[in-house]
Protein backbone atom coordinates (compact mmCIF):
# COMPACT_ATOMS: atom_id res chain seq x y z
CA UNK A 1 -126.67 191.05 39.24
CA UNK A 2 -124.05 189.09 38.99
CA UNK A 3 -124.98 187.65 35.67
CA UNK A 4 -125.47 191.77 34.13
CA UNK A 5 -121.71 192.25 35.11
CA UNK A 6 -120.39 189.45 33.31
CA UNK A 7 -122.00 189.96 30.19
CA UNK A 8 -121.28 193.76 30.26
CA UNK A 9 -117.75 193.07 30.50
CA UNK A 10 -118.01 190.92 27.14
CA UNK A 11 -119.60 193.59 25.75
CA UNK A 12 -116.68 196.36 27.03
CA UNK A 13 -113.85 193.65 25.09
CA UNK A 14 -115.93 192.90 22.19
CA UNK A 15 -115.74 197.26 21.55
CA UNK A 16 -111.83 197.03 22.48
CA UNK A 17 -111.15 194.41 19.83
CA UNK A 18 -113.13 196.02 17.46
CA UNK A 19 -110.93 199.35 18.03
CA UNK A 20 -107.67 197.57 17.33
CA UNK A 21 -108.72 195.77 14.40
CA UNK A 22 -110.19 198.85 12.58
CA UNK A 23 -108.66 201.18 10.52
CA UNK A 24 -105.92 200.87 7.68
CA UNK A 25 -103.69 198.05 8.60
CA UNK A 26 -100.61 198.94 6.38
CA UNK A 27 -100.41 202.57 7.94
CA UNK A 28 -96.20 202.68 8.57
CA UNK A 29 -95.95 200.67 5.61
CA UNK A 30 -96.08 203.38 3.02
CA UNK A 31 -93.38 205.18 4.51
CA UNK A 32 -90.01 202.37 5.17
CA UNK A 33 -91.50 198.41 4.20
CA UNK A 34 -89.09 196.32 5.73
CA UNK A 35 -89.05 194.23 2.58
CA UNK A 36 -87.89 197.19 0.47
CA UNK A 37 -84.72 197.67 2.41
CA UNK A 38 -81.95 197.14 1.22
CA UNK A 39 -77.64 198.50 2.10
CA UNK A 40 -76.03 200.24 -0.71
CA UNK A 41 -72.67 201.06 -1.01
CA UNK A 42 -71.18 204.51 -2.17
CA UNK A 43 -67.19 205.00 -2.50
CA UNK A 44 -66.97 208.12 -4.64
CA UNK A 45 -67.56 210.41 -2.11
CA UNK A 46 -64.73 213.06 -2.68
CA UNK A 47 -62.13 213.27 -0.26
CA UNK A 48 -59.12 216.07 -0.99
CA UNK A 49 -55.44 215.38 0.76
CA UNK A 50 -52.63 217.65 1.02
CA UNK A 51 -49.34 217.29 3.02
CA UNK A 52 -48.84 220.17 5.80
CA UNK A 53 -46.07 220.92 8.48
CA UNK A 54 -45.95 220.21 11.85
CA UNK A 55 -43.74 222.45 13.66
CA UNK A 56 -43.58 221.17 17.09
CA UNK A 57 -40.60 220.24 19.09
CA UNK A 58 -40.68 217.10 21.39
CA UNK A 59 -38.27 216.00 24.03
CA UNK A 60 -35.77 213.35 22.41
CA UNK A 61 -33.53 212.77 25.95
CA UNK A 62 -34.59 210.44 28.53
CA UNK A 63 -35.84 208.08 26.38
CA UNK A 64 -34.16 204.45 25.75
CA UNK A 65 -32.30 204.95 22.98
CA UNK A 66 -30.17 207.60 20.42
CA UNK A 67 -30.76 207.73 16.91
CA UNK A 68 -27.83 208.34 13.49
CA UNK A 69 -28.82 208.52 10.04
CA UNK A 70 -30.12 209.66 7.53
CA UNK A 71 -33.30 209.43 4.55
CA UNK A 72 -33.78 211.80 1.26
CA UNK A 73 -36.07 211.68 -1.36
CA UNK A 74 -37.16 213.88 -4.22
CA UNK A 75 -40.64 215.06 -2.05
CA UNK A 76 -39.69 215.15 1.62
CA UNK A 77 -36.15 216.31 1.44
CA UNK A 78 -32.91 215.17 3.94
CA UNK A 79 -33.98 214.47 7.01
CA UNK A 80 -30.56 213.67 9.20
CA UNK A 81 -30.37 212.55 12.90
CA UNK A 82 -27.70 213.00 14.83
CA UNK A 83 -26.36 211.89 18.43
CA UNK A 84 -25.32 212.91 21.86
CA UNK A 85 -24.01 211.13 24.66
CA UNK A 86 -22.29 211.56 27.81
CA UNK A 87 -20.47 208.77 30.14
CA UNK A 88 -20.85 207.75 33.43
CA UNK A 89 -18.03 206.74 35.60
CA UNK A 90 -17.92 203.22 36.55
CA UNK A 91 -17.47 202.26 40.27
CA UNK A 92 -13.62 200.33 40.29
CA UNK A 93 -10.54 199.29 42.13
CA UNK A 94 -7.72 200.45 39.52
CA UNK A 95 -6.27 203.05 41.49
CA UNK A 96 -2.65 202.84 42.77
CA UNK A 97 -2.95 199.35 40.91
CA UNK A 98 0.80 198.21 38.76
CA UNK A 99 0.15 195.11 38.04
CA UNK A 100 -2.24 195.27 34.89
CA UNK A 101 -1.79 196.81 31.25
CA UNK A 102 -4.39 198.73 29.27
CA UNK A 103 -5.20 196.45 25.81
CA UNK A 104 -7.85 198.94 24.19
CA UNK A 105 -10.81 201.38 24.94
CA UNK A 106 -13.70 200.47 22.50
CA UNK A 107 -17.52 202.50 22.07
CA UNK A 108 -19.64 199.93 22.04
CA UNK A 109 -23.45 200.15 20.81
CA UNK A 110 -26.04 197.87 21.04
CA UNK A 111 -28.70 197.65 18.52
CA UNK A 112 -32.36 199.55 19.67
CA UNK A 113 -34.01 199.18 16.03
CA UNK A 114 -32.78 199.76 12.29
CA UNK A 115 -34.96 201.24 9.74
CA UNK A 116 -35.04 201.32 6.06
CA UNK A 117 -32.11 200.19 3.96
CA UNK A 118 -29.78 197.49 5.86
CA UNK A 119 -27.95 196.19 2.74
CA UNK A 120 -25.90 198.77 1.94
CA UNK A 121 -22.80 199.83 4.63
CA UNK A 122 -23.25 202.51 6.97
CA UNK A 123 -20.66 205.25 7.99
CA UNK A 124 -20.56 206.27 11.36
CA UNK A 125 -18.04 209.09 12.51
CA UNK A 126 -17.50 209.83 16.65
CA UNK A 127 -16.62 213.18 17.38
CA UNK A 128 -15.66 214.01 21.24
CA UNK A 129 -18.01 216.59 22.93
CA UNK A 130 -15.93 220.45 23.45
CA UNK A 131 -17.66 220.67 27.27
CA UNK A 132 -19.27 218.43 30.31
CA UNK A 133 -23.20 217.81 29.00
CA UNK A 134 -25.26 219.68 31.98
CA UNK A 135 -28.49 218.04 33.15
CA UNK A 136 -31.34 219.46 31.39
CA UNK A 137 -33.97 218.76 28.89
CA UNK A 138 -32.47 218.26 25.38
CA UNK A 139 -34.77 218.22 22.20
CA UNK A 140 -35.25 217.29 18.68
CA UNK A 141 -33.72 220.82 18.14
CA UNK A 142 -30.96 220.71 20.66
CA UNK A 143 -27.21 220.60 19.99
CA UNK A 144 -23.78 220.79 21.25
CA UNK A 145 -20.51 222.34 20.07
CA UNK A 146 -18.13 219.29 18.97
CA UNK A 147 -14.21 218.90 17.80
CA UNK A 148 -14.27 219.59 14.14
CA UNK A 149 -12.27 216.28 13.36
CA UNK A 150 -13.48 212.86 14.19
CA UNK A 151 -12.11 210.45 16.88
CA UNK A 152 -12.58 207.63 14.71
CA UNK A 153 -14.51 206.57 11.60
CA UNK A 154 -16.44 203.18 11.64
CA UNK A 155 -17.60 201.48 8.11
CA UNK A 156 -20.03 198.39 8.69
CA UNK A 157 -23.13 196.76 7.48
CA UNK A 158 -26.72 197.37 9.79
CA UNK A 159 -27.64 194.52 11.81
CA UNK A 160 -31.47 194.09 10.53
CA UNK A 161 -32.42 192.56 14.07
CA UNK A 162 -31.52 194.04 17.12
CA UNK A 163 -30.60 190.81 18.77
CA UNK A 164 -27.16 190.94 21.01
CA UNK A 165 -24.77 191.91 18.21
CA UNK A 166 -22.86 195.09 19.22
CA UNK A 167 -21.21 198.05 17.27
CA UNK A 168 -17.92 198.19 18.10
CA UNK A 169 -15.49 201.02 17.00
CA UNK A 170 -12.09 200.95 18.50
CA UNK A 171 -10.59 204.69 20.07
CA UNK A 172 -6.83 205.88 19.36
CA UNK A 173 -4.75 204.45 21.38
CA UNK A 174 -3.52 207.69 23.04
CA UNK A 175 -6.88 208.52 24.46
CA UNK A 176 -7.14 205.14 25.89
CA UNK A 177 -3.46 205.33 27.71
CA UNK A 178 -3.95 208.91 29.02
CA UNK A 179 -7.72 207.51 30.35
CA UNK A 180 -5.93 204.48 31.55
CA UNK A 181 -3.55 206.62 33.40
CA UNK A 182 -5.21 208.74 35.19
CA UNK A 183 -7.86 206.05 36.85
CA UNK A 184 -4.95 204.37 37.84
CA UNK A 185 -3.57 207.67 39.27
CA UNK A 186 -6.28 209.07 41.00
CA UNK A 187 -7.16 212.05 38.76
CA UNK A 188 -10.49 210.45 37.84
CA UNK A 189 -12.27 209.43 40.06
CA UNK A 190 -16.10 210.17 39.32
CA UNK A 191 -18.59 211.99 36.90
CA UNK A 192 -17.08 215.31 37.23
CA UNK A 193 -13.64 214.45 36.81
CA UNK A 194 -14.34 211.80 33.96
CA UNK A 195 -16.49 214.52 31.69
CA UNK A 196 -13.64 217.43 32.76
CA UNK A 197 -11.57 215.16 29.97
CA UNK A 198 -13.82 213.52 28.35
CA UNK A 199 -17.12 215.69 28.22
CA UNK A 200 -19.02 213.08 25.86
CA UNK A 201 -19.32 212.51 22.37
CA UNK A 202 -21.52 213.23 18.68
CA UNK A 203 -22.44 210.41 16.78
CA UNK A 204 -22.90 211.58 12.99
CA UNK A 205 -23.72 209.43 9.61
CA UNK A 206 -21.81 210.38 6.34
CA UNK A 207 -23.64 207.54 4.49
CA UNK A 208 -26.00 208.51 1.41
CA UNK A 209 -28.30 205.94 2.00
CA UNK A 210 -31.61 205.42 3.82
CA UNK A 211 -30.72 204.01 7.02
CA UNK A 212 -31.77 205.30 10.61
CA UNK A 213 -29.80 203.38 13.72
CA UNK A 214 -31.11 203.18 16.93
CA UNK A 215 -28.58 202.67 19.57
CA UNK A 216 -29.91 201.67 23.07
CA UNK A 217 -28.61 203.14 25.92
CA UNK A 218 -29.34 200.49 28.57
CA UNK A 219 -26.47 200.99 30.73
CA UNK A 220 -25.63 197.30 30.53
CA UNK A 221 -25.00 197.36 26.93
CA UNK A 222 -23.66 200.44 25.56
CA UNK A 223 -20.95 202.34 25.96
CA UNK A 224 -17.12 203.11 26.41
CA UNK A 225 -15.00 199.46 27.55
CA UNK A 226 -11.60 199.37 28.53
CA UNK A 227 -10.19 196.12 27.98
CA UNK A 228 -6.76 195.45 30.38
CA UNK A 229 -5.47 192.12 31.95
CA UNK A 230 -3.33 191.18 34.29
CA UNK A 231 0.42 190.72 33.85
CA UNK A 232 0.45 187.34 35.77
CA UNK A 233 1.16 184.59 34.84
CA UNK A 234 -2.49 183.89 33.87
CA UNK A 235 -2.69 186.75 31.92
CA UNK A 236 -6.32 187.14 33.20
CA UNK A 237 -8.83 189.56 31.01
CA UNK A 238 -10.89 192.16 32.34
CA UNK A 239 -12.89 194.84 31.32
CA UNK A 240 -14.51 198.55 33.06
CA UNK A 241 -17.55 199.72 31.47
CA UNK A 242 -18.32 203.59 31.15
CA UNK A 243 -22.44 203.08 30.34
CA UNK A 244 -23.75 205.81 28.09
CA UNK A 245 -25.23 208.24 31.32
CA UNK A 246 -29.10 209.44 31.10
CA UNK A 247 -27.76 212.96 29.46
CA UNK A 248 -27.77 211.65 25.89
CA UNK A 249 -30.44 212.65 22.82
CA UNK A 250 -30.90 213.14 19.48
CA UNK A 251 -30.75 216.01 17.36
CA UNK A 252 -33.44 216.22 13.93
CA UNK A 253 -32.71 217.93 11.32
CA UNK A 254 -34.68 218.81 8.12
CA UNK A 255 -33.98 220.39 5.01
CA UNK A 256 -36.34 220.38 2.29
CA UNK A 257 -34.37 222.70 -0.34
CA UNK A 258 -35.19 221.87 -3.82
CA UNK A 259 -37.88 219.33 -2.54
CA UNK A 260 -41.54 219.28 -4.03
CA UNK A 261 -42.74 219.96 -0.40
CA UNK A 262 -40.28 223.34 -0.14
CA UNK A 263 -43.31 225.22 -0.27
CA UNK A 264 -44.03 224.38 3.33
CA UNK A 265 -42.50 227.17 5.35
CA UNK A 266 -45.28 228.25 7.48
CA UNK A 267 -47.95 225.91 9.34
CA UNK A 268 -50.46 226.89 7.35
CA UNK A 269 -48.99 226.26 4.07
CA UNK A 270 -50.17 223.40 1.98
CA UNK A 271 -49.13 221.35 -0.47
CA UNK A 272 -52.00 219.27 -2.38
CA UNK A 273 -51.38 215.53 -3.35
CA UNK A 274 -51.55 216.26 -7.10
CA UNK A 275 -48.25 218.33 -6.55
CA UNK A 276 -46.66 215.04 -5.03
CA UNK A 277 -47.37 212.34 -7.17
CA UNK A 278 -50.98 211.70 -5.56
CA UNK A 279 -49.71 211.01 -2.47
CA UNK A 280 -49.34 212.95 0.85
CA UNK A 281 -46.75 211.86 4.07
CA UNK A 282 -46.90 211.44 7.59
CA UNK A 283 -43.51 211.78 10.35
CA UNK A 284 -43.16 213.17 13.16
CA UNK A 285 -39.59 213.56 12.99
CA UNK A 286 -39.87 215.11 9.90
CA UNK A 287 -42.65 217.31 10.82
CA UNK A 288 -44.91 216.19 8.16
CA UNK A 289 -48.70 215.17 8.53
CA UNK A 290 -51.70 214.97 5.96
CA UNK A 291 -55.04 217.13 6.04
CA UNK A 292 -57.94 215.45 5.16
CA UNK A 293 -61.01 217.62 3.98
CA UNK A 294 -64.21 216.31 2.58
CA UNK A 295 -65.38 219.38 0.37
CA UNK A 296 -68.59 218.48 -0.33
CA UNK A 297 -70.12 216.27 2.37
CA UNK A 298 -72.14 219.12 3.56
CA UNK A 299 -74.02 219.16 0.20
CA UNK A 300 -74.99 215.36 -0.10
CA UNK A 301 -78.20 214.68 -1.46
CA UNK A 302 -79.82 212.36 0.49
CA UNK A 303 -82.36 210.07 -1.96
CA UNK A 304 -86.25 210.16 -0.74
CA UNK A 305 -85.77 206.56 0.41
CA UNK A 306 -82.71 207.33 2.92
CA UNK A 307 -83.14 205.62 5.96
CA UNK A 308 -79.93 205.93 7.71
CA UNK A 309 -75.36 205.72 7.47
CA UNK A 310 -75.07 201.72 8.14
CA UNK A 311 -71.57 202.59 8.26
CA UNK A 312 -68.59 205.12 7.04
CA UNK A 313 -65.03 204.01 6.34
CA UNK A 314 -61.84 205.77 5.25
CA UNK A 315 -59.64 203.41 3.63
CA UNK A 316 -56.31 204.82 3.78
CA UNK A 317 -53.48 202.83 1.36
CA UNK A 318 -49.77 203.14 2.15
CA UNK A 319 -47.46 203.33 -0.98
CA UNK A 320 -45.59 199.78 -0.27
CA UNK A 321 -44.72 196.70 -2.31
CA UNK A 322 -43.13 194.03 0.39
CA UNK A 323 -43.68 193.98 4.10
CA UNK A 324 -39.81 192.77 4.04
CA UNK A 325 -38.35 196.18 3.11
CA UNK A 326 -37.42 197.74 7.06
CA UNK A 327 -39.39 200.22 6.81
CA UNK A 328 -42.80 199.73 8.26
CA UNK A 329 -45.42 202.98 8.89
CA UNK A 330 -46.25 204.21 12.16
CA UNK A 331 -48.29 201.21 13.92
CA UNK A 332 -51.10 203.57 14.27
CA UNK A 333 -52.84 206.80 12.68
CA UNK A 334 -55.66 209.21 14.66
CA UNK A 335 -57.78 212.12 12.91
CA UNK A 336 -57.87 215.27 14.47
CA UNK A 337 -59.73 218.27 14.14
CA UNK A 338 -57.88 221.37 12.64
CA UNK A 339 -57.72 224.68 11.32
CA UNK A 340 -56.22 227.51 8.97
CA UNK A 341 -53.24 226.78 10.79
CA UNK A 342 -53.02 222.90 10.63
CA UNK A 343 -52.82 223.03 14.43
CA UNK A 344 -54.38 220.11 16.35
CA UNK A 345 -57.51 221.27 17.75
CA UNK A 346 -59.73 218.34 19.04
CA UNK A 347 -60.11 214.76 18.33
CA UNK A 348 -62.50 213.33 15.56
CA UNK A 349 -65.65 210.84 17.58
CA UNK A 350 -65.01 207.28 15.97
CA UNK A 351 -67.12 204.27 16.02
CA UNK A 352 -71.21 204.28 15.25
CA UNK A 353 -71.92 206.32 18.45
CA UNK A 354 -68.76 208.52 18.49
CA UNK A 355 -67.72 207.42 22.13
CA UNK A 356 -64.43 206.42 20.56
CA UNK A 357 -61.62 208.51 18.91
CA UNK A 358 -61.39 208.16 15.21
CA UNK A 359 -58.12 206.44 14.63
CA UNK A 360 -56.98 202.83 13.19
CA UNK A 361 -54.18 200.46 13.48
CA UNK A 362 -51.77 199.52 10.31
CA UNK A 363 -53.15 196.12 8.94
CA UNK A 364 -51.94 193.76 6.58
CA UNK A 365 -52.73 190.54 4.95
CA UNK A 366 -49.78 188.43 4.81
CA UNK A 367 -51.58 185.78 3.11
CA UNK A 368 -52.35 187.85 -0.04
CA UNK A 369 -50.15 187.59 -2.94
CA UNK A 370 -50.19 191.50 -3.72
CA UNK A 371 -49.46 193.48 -0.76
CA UNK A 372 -52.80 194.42 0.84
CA UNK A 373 -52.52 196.99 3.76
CA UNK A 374 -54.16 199.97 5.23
CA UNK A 375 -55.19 202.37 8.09
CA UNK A 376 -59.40 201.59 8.37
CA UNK A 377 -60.74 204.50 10.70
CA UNK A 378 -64.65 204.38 11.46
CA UNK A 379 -66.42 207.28 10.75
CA UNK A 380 -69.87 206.18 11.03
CA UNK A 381 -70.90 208.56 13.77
CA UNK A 382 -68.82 211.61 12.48
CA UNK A 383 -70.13 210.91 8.95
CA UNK A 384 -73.63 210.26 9.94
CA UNK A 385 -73.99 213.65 11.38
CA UNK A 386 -72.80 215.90 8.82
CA UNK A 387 -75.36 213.68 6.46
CA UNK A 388 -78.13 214.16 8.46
CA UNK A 389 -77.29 218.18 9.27
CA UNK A 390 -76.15 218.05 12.33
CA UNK A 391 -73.09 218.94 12.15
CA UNK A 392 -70.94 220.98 9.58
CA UNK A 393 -67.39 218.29 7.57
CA UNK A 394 -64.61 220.39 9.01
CA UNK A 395 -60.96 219.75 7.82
CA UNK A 396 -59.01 217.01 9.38
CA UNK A 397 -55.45 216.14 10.08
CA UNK A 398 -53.99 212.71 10.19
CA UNK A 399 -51.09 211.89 12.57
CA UNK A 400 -49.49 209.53 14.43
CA UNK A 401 -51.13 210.27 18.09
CA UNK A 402 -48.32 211.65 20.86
CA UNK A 403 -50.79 211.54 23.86
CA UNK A 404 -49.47 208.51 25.45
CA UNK A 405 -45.28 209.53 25.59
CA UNK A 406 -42.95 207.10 23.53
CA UNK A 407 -39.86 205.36 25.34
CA UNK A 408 -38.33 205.26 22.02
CA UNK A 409 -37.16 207.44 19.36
CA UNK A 410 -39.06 204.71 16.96
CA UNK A 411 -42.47 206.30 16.13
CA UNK A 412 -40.95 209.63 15.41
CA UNK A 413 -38.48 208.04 12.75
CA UNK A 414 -40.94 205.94 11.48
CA UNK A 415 -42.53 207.55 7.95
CA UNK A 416 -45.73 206.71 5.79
CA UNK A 417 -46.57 207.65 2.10
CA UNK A 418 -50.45 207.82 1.64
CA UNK A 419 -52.00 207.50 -1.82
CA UNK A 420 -55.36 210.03 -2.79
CA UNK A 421 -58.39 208.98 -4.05
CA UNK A 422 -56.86 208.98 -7.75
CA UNK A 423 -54.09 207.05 -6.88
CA UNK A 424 -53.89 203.90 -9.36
CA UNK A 425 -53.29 201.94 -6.76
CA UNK A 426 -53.15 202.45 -2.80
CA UNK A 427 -56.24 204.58 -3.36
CA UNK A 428 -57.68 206.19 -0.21
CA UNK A 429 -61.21 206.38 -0.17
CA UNK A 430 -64.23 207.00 2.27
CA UNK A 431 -67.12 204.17 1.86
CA UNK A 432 -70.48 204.69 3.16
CA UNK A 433 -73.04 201.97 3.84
CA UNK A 434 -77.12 203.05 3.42
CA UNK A 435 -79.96 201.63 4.21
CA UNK A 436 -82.20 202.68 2.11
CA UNK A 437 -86.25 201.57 0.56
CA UNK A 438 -85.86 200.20 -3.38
């Protein structure tokens, strides 16, 4: 019995080995060999780029510094930013005091960032405020009435590094005394009685060249100082502080008159990269951002042998020539999904599964001898998907992403020329990777 069992188990393997050897071997084979694969590269995918507005306003107090200056060029216009500051009063012992003498009053601004030119001399113009600044929210649109004539004029040459070096414009002399005098007399004696005669003031650039300041307002650093010393023997020096308060912005203003992009009134008004010397612009200050359309990705053919999107890059190029010129573009770009209205709707999946959003860091290789630098965004998933039907190529809009808050005035002043995809050099251009049977 025992012996029957054995051999009809042989005989039950023998028929299952016999099963999996039959049949056509190289079934699978006909359709993807392995040894046929192969990646190809495609970069001539078209990708069109226009320049569009962004209309926004965004909140430019309570952050750590004030901006003055001023950029024009032939495509984006003037763009001119302007200051606002009041001053707090500083806790002191001068009142009723005879025995020291007022030497000078002096605004004193330390140095948050400079961009662009820093070669050329800048001229800075402090106007006093007409009323007390009242606590509120103040905006890249916000202003305030000022005197019509300046309390002093100030002609020096940017500080490229921020470093410790101050701004220092000295007041007249008869503002000082009457401040002097009435600390030591008792009629100021806080905020409300400080701003009651001196409200504040408006910082304002009359240079013509391209140079944005940014001032900090750490309360440690910047501000009104009285200089006075003792009439001693010693002769000893001392100074008060009156630290720039926390109701202080910046005011943006853009005019565009007789610029190539004058065309842009409305949000959904366009102006196409062949109109601007193949390029297109992103700035938040200056309410400019490029849409990025790919007209027709929904029509690819995909060859017989397709197998599948190894990978999808947009290249885009910055316009630059040196990495020494002050002006670097925003440290980071983000698509965004958009419509008729260039209004941000959603953002773009990045990355080869989409669980990322589609943006890139500014990169450069400082060991190249021409300047070689871009924004790199994967678009492998996003890509992959209109390729493959599942999804329809939508227009785009590239920015500098706002979701996070800035303590700085920086990435709004910051500003980026792009070149298109016929650009003789800093060409933007999307890349796809296939794998694909020979």
């Amino acid at each position: 019995m025992r012996t029957l069992w054995y051999a009809g188990l042989l005989w039950l393997a023998g028929i299952v080995l016999f099963a999996c050897q039959s049949g056509d071997l190289n079934v699978g084979q006909s359709i993807i060999n392995p040894q046929q694969l192969q990646v190809q590269s495609v970069d001539s995918i078209t990708v069109k780029t226009s320049t569009v507005m962004r209309t926004d306003s965004f909140v430019t107090s309570g952050v750590n510094d004030m901006v003055v200056g001023q950029w024009k060029d032939a495509n984006t216009g003037l763009q001119t930013a302007q200051a606002f500051a009041a001053i707090d009063y500083p806790s002191n012992s001068l009142v009723s005091q005879t025995n020291f003498r007022l030497d000078s009053l002096v605004l004193e601004l330390g140095y948050s960032f400079t961009y662009g030119d820093t070669t050329s001399t800048f001229d800075l113009e402090a106007y006093q405020l007409n009323r007390p600044v009242l606590a509120q929210l103040f905006y890249n649109t916000s202003t305030l009435a000022y005197a019509a004539k300046p309390l002093v004029k100030q002609t020096f040459v940017p500080n490229q590094n921020s470093g410790t070096r101050l701004v220092k414009i000295r007041l007249p002399s008869e503002l000082a005394q009457t401040l002097y005098d009435k600390i030591i007399s008792g009629a100021i004696t806080d905020n409300i009685t400080l701003n009651d005669y001196l409200p504040g003031f408006s910082l304002v650039c009359k240079s013509t060249s391209n140079t944005f300041l940014g001032f900090t307002t750490n309360p440690s650093v910047s501000g009104l100082r009285m200089y006075y010393h003792d009439t001693d023997i010693n002769r000893t020096q001392a100074t008060l502080l009156f630290s720039i308060s926390s109701l202080h912005f910046t005011n943006l203003k853009n005019d565009r008159t007789g610029a190539t992009l004058s065309a842009l009134k409305n949000r959904s008004d366009v102006v196409a990269s062949d109109l601007t010397d193949k390029t297109t612009f992103v700035t938040l200050g200056a309410g400019l951002q490029t849409r990025v359309e790919f007209p027709y990705l929904n029509d690819f053919f995909r060859p017989e042998t397709f197998a599948d999107i190894n990978r999808a890059l947009l290249i885009i190029s910055p316009v630059r020539r040196d990495l020494r010129d002050n002006m670097n573009p925003p440290p980071g770009l983000q698509l965004y999904q958009t419509n008729n209205q260039n209004e941000l709707i959603a953002t773009v999946p990045g990355g080869t599964i989409g669980s990322d959003v589609a943006g890139a860091n500014y990169s450069s290789d400082r060991a190249a001898i021409l300047l070689t630098d871009s924004y790199t965004i994967d678009l492998t998933y996003y890509i992959s998907q209109i390729i493959k039907k599942k999804g329809l190529s939508q227009p785009l809009i590239l920015t500098v992403p706002t979701s996070s808050g800035f303590n700085t005035l920086l990435p709004y002043i910051q500003r980026v020329t792009l070149g298109d995809r016929l650009r003789p050099n800093d060409q933007l251009q999307l890349k796809l990777f296939m794998t694909s049977g020979s």
